[in-house]
PDB file of N, CA and C in Angstrom:
ATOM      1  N   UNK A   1       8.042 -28.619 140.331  1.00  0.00           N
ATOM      2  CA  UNK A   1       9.202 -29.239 139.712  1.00  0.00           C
ATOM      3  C   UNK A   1       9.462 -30.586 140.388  1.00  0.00           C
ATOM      4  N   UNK A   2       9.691 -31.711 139.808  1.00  0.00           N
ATOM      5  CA  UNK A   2      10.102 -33.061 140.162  1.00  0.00           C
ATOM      6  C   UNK A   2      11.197 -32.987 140.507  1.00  0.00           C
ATOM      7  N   UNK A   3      11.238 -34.139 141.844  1.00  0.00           N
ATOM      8  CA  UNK A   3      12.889 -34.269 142.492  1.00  0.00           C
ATOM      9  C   UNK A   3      13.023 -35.518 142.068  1.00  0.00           C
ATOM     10  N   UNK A   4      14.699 -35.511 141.807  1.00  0.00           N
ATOM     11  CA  UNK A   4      15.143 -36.981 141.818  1.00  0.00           C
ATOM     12  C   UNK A   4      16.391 -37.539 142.601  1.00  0.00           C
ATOM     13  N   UNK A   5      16.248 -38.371 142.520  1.00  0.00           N
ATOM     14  CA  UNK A   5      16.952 -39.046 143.657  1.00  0.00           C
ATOM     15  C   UNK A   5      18.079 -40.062 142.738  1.00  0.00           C
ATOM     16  N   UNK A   6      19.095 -40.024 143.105  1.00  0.00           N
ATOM     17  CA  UNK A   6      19.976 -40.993 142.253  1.00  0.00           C
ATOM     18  C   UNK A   6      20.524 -41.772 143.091  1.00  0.00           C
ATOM     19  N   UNK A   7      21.456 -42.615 142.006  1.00  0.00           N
ATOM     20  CA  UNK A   7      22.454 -43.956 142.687  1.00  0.00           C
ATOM     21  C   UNK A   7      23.073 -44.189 141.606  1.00  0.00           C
ATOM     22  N   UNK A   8      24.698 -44.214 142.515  1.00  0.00           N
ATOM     23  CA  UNK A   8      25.777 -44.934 141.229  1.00  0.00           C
ATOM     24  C   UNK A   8      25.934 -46.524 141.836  1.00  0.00           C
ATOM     25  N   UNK A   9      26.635 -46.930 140.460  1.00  0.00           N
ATOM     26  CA  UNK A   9      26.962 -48.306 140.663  1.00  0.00           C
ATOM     27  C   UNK A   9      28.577 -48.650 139.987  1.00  0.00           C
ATOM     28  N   UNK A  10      29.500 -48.801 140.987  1.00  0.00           N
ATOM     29  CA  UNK A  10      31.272 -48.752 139.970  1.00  0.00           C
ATOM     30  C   UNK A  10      31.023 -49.755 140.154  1.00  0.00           C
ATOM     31  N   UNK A  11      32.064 -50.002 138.929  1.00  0.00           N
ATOM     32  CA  UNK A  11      33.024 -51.400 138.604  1.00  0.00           C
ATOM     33  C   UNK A  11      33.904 -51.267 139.230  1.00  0.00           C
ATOM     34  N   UNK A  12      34.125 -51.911 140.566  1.00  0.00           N
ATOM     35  CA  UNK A  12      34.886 -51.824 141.335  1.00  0.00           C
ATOM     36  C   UNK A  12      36.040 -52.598 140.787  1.00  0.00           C
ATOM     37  N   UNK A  13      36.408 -53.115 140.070  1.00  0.00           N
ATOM     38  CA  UNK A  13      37.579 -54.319 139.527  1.00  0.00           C
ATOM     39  C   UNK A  13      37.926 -53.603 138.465  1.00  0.00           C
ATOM     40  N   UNK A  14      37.646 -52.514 137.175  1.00  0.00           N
ATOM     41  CA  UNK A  14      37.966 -52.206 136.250  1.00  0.00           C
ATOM     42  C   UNK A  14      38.073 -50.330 136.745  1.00  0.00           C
ATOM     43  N   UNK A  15      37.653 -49.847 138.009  1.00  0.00           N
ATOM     44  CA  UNK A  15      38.042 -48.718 138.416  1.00  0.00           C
ATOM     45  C   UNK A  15      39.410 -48.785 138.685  1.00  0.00           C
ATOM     46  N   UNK A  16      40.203 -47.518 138.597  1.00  0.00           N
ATOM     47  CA  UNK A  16      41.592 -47.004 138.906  1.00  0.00           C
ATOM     48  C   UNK A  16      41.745 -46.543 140.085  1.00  0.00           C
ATOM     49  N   UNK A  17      40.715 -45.726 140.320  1.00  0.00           N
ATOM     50  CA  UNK A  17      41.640 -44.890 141.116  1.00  0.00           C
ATOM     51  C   UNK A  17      41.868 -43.254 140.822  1.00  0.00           C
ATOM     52  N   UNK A  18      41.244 -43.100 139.614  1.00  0.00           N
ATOM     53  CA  UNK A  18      41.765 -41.441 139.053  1.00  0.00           C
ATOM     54  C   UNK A  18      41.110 -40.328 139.410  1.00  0.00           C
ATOM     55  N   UNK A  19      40.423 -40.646 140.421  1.00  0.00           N
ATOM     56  CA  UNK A  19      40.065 -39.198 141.139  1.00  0.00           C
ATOM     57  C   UNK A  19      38.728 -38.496 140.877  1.00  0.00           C
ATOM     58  N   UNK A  20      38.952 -38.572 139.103  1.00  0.00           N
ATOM     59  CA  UNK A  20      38.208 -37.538 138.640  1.00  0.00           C
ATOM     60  C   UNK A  20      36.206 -37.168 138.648  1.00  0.00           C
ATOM     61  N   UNK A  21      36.218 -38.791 138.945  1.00  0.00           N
ATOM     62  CA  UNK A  21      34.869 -38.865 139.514  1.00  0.00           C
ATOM     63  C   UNK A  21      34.398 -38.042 140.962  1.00  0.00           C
ATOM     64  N   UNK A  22      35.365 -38.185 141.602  1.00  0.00           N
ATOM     65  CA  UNK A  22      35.457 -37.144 142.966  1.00  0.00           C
ATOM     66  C   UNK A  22      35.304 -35.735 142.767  1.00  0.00           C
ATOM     67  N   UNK A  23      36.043 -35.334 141.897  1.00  0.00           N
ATOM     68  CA  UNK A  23      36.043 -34.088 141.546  1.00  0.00           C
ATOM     69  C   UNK A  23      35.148 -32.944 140.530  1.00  0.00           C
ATOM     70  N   UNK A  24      33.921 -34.717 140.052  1.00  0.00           N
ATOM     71  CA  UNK A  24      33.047 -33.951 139.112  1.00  0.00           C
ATOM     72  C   UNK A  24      32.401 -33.760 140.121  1.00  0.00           C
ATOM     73  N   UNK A  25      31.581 -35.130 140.980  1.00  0.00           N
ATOM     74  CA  UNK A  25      30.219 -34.588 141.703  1.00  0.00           C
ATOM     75  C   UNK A  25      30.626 -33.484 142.310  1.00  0.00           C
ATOM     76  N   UNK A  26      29.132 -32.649 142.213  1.00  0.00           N
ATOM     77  CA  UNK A  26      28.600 -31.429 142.509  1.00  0.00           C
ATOM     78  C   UNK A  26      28.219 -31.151 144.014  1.00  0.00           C
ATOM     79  N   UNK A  27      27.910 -32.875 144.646  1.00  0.00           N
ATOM     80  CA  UNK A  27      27.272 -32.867 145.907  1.00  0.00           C
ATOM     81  C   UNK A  27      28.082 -33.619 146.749  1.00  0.00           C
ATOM     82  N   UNK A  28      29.311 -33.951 146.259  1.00  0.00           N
ATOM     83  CA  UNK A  28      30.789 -34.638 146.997  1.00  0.00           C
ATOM     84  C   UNK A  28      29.999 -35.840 147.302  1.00  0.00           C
ATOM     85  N   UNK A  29      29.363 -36.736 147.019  1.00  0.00           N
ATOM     86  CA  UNK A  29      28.912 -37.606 147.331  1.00  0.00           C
ATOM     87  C   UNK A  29      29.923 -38.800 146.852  1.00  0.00           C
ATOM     88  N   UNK A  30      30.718 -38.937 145.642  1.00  0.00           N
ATOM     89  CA  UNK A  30      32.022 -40.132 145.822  1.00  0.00           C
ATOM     90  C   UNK A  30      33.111 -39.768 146.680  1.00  0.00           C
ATOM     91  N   UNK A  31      33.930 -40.691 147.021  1.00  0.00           N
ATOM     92  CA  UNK A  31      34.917 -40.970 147.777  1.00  0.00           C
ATOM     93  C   UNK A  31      36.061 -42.372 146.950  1.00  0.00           C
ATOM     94  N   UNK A  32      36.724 -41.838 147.503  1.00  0.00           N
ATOM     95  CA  UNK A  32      38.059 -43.019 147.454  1.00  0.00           C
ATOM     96  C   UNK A  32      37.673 -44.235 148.003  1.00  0.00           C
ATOM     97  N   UNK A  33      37.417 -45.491 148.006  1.00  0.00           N
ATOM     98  CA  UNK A  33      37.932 -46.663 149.588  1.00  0.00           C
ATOM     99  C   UNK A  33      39.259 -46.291 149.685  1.00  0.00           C
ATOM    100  N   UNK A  34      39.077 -46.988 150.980  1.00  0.00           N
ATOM    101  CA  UNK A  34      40.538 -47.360 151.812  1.00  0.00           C
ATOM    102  C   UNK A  34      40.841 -48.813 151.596  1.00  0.00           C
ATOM    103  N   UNK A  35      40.414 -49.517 151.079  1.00  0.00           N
ATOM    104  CA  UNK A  35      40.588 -51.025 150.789  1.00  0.00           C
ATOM    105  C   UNK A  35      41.054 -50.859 148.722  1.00  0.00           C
ATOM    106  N   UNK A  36      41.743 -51.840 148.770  1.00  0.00           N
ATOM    107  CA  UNK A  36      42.142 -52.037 147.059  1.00  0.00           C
ATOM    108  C   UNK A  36      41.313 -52.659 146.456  1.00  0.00           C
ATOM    109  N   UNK A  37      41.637 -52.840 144.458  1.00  0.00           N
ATOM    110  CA  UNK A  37      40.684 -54.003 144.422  1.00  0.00           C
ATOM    111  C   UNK A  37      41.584 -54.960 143.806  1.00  0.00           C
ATOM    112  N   UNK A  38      41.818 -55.666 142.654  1.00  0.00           N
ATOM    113  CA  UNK A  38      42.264 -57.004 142.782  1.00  0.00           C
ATOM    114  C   UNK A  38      43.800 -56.322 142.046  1.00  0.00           C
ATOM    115  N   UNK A  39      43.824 -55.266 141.213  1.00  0.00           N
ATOM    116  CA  UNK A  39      44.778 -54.373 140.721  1.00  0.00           C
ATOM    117  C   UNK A  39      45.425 -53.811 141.320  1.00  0.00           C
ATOM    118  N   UNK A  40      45.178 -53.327 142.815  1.00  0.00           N
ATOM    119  CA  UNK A  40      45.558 -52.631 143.808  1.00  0.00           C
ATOM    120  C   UNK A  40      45.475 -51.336 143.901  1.00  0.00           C
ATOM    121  N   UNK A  41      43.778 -50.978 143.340  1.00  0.00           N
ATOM    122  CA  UNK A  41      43.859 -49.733 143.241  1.00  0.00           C
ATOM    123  C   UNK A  41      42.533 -49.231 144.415  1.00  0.00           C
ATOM    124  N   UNK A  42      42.454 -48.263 144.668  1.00  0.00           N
ATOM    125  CA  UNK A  42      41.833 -47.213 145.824  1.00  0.00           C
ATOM    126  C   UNK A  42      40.604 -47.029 144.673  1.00  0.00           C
ATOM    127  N   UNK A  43      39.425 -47.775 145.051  1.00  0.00           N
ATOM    128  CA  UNK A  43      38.338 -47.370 143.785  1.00  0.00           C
ATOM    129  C   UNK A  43      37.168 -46.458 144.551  1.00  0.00           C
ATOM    130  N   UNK A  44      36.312 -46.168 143.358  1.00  0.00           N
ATOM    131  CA  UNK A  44      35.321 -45.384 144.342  1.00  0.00           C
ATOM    132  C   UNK A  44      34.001 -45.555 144.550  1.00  0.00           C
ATOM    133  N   UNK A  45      33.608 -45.228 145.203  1.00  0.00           N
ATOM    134  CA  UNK A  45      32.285 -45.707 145.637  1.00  0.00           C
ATOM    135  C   UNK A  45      31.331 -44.443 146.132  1.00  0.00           C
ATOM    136  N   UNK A  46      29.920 -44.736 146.220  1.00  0.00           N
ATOM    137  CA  UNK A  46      28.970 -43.800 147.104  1.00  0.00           C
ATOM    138  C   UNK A  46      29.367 -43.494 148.165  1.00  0.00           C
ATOM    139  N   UNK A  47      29.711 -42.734 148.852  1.00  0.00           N
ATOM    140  CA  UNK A  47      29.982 -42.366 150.189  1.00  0.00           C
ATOM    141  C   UNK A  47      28.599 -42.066 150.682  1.00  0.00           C
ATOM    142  N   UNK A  48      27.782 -41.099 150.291  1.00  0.00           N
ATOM    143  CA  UNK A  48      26.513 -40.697 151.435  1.00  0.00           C
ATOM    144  C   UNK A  48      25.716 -41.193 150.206  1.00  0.00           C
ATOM    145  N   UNK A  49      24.431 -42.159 151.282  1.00  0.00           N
ATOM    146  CA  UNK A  49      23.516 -42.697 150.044  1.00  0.00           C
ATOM    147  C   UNK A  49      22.372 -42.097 149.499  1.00  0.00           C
ATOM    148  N   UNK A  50      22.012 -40.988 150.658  1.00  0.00           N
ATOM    149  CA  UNK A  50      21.027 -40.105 150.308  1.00  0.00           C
ATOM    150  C   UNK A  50      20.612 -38.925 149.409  1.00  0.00           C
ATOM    151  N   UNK A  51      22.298 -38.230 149.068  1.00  0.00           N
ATOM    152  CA  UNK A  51      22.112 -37.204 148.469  1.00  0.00           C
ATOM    153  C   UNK A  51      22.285 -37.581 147.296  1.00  0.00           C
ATOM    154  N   UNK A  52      22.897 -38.117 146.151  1.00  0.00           N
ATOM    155  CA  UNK A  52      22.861 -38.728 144.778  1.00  0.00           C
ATOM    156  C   UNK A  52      21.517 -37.945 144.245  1.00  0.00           C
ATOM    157  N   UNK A  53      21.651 -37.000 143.442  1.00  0.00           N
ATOM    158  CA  UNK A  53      20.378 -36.318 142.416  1.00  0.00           C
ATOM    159  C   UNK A  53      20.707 -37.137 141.318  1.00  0.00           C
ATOM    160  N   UNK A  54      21.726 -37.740 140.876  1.00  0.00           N
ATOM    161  CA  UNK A  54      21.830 -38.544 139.722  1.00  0.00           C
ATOM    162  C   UNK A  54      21.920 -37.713 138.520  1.00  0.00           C
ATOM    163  N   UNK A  55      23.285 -36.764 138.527  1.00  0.00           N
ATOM    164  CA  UNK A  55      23.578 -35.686 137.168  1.00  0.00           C
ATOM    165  C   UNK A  55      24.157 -36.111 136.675  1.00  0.00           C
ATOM    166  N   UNK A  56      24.714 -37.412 136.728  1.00  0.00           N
ATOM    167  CA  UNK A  56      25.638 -38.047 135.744  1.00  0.00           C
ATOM    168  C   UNK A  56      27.003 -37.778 135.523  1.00  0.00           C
ATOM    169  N   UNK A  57      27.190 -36.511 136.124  1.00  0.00           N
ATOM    170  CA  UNK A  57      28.678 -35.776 136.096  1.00  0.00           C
ATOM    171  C   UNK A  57      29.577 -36.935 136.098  1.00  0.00           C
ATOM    172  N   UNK A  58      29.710 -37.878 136.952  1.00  0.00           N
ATOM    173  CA  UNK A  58      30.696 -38.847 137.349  1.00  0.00           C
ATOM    174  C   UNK A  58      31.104 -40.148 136.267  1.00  0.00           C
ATOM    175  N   UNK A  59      29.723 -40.510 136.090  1.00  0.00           N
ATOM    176  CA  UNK A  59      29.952 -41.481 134.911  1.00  0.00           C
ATOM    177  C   UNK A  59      30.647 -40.607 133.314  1.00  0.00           C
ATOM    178  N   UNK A  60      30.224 -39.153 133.081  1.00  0.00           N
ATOM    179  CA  UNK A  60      30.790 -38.598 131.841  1.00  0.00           C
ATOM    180  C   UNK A  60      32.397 -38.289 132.068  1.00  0.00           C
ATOM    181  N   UNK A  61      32.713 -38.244 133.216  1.00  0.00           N
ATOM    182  CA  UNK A  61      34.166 -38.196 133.086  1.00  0.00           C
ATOM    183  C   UNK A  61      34.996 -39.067 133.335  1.00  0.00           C
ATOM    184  N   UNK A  62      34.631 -40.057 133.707  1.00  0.00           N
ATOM    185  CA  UNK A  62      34.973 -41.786 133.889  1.00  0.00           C
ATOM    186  C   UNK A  62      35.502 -42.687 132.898  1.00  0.00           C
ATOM    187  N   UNK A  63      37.323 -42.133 132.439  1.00  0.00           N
ATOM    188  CA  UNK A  63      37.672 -42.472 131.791  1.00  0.00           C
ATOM    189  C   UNK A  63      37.595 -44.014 130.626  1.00  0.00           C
ATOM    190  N   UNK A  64      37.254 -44.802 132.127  1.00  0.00           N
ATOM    191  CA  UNK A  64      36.974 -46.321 132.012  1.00  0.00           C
ATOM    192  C   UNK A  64      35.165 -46.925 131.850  1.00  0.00           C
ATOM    193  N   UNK A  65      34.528 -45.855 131.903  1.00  0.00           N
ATOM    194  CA  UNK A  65      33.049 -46.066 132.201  1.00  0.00           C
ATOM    195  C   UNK A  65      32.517 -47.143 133.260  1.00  0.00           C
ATOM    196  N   UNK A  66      33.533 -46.830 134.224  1.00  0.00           N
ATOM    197  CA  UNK A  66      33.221 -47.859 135.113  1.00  0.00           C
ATOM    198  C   UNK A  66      31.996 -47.498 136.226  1.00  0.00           C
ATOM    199  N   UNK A  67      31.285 -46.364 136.205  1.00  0.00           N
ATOM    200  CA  UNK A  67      30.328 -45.700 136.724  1.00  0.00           C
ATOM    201  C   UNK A  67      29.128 -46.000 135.766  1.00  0.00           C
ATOM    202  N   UNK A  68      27.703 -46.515 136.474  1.00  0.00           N
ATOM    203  CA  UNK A  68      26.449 -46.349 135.899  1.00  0.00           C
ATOM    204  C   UNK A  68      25.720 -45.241 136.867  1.00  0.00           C
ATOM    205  N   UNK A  69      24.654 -44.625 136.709  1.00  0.00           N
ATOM    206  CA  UNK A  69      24.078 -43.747 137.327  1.00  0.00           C
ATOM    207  C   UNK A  69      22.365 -44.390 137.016  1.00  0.00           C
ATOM    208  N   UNK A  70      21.846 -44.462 138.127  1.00  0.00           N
ATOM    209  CA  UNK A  70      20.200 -44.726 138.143  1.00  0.00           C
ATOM    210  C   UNK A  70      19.729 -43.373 138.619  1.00  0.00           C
ATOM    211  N   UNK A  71      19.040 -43.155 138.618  1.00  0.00           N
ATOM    212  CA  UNK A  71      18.551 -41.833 138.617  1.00  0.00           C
ATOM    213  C   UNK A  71      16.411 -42.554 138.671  1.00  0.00           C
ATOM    214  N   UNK A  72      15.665 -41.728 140.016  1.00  0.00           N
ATOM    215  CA  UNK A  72      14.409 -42.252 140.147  1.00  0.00           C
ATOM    216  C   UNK A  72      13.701 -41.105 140.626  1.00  0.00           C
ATOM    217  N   UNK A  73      12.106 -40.679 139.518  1.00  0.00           N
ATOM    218  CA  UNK A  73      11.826 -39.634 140.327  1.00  0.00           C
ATOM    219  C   UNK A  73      11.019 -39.766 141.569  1.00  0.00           C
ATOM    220  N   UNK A  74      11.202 -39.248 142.117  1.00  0.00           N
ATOM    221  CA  UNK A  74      10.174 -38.790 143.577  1.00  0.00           C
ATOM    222  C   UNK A  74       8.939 -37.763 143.985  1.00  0.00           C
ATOM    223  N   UNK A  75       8.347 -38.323 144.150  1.00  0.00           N
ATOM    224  CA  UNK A  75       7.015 -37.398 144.095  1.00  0.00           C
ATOM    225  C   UNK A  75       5.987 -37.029 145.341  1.00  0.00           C
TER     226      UNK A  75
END
């Protein structure tokens, strides 16, 4: 069976803040910042860069679609 390895990419300027990306991944790999962005909101980002399998969970519940997901297999 093929492994894959993922990576998100936010819109850090058109993210909120709503959590819910946190709460899809499977592998807790988003997080909040502690810094704002020009709105003044707490956006999110990759926290650990390694584990990302790239299930997309995050971008499908991303009210704003401010999440892309790359996703690369490994062999």
């Amino acid at each position: 069976m093929a492994k894959f390895k993922g990576a998100i990419v936010v819109d850090t300027e058109r993210c909120k803040g709503c959590n819910l990306c946190v709460v899809a991944c499977p592998l807790d790999v988003i997080s909040l910042h502690k810094e704002v962005n020009m709105k003044g909101y707490n956006y999110a980002y990759q926290m650990k860069e390694d584990t990302c399998n790239g299930c997309s969970s995050c971008a499908t519940v991303c009210p704003d679609g401010c999440i892309s997901v790359y996703k690369v297999k490994c062999e």
